[in-house]
N, C-alpha and C. Protein backbone atom coordinates (compact mmCIF):
# COMPACT_ATOMS: atom_id res chain seq x y z
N UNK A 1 -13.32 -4.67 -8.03
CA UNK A 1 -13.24 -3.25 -7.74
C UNK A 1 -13.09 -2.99 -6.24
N UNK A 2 -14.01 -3.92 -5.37
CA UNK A 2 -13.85 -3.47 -4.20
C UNK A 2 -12.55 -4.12 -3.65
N UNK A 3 -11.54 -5.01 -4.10
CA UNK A 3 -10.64 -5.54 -3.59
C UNK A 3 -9.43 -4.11 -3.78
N UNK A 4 -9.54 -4.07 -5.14
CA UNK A 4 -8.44 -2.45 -5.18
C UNK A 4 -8.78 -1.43 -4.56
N UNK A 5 -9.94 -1.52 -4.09
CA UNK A 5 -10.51 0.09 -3.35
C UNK A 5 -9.55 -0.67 -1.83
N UNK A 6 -9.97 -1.39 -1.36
CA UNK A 6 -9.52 -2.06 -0.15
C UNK A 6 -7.81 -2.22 -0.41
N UNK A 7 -7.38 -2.50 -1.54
CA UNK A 7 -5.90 -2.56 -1.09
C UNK A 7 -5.46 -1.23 -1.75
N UNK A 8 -6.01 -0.16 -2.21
CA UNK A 8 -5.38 0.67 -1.94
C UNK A 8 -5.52 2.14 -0.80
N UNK A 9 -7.09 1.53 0.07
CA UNK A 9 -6.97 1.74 1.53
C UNK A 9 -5.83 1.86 2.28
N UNK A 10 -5.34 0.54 2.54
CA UNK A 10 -4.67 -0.11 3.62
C UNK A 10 -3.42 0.04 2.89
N UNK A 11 -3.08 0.57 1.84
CA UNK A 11 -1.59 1.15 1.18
C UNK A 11 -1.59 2.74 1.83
N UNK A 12 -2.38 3.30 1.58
CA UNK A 12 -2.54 4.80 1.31
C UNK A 12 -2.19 4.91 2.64
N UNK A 13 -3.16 4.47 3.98
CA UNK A 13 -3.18 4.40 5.58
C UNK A 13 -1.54 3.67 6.06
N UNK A 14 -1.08 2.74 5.16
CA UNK A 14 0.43 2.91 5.89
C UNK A 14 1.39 3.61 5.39
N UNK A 15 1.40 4.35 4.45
CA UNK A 15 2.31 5.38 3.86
C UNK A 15 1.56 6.68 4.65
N UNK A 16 0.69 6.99 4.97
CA UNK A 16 0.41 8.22 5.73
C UNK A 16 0.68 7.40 7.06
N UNK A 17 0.81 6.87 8.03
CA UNK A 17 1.23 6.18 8.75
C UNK A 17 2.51 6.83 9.28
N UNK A 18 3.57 6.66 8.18
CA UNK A 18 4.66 6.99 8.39
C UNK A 18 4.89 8.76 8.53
N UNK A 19 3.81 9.51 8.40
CA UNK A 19 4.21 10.82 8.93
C UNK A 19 3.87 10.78 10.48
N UNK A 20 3.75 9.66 10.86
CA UNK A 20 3.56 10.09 12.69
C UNK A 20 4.23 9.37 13.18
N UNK A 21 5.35 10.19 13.99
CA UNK A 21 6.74 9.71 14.51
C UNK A 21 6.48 9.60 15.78
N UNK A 22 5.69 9.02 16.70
CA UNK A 22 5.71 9.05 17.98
C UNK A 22 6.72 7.83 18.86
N UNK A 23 7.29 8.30 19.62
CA UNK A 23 8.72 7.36 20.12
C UNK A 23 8.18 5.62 20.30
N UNK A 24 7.06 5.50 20.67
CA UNK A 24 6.73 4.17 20.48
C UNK A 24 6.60 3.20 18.80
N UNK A 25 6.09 3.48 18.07
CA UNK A 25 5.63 3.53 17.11
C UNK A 25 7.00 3.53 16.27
N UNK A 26 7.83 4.66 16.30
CA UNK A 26 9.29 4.58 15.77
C UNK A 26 10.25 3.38 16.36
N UNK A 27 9.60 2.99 17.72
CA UNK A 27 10.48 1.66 18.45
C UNK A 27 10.24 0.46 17.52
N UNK A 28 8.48 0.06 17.42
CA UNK A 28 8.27 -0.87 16.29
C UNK A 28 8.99 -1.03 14.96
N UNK A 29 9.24 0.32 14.60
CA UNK A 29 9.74 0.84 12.92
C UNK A 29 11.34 -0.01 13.51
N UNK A 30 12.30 -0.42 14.53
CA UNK A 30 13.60 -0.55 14.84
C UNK A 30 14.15 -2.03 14.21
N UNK A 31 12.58 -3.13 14.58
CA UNK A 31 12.71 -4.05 14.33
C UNK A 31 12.33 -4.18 12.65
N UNK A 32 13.33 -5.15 12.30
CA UNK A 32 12.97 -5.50 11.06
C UNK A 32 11.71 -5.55 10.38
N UNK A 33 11.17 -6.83 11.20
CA UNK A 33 9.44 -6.52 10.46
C UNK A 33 8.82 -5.21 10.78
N UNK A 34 9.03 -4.45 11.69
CA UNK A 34 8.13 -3.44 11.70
C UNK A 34 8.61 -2.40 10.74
N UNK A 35 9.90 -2.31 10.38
CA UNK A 35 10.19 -1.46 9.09
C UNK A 35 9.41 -2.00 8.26
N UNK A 36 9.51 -3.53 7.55
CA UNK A 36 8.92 -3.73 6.52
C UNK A 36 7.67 -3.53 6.46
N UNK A 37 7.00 -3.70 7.76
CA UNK A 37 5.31 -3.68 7.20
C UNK A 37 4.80 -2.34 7.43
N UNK A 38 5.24 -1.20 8.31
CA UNK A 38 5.25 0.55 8.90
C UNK A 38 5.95 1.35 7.42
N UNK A 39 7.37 0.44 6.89
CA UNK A 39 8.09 1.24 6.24
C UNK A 39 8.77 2.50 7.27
N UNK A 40 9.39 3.88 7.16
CA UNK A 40 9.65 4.78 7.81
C UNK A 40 9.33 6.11 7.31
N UNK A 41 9.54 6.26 6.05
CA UNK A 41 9.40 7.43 5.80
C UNK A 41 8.57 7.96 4.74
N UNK A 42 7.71 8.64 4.90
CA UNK A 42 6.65 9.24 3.85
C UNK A 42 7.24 10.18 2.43
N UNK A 43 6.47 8.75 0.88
CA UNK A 43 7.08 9.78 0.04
C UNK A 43 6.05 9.84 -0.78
N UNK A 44 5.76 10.95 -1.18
CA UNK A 44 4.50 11.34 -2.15
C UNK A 44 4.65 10.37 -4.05
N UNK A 45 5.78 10.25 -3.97
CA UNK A 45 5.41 9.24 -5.12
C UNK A 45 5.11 7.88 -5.18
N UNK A 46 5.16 7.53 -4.30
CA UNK A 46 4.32 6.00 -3.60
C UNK A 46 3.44 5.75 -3.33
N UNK A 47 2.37 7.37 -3.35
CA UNK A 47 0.91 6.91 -3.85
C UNK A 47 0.72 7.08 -5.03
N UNK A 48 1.40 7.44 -6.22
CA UNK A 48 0.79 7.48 -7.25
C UNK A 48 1.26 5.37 -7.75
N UNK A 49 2.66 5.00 -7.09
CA UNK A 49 2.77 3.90 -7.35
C UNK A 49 1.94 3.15 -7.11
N UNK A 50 1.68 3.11 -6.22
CA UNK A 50 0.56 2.46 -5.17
C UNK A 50 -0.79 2.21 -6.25
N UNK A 51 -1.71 3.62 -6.59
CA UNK A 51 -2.55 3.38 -7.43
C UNK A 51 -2.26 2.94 -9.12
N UNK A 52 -1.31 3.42 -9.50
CA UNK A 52 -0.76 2.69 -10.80
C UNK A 52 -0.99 1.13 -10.77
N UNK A 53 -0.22 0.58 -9.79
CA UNK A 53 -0.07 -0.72 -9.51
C UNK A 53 -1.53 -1.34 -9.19
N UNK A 54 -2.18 -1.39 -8.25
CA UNK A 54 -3.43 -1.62 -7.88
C UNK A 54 -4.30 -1.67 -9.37
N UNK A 55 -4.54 -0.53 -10.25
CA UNK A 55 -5.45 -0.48 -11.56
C UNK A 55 -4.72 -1.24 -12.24
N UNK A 56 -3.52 -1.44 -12.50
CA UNK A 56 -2.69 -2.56 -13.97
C UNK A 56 -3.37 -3.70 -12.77
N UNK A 57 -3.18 -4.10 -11.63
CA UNK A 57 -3.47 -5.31 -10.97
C UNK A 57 -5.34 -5.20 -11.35
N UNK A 58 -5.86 -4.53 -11.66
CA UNK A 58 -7.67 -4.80 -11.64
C UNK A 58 -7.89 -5.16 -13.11
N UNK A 59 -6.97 -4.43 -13.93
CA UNK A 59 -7.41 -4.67 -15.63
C UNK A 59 -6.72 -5.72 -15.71
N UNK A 60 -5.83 -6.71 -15.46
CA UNK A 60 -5.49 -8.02 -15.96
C UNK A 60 -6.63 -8.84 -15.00
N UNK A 61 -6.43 -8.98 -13.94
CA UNK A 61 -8.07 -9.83 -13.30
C UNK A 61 -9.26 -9.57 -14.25
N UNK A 62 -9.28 -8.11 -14.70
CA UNK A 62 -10.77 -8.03 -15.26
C UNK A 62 -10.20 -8.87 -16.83
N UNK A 63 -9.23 -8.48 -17.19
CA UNK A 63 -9.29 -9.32 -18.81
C UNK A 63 -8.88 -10.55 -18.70
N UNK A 64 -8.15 -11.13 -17.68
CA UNK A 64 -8.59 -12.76 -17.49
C UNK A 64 -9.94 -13.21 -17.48
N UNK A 65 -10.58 -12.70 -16.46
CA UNK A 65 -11.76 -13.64 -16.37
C UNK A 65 -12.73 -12.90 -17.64
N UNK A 66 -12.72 -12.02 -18.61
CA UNK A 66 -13.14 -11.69 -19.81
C UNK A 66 -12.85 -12.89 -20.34
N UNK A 67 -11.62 -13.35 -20.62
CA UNK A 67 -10.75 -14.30 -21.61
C UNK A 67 -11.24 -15.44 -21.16
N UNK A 68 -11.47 -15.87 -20.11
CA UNK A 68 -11.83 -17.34 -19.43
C UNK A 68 -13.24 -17.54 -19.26
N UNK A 69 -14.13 -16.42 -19.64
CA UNK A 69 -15.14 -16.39 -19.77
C UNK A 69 -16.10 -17.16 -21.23
């Protein structure tokens, strides 16, 4: 539980991230990796992906180790 609370922290904080365009920060966004890991542009359906993804990712961990239990 606390691993999805934590990765969907540090999801949520770089998709809001991307509403602050300050000229430095947009310089990072120029280079490749910094697109990939900043992204650029803020879209409201990428947090609901975000948490979709994260809970299907907690209920198969939780019903593996159910199953392996």
């Amino acid at each position: 539980m606390r691993l999805t609370v934590a990765a969907l922290a540090i999801s949520y904080a770089v998709e809001f991230s991307q509403l602050y365009q300050a000229p430095w920060i947009n310089a990072v966004r120029a280079y490749p990796i910094g697109h990939l890991v900043l992204g650029s542009t803020f879209n409201w359906p990428d947090l609901a992906a975000y948490t979709i993804g994260a809970l299907l990712a907690m209920l198969l961990e939780l019903s593996i180790r159910r199953f392996a239990a």
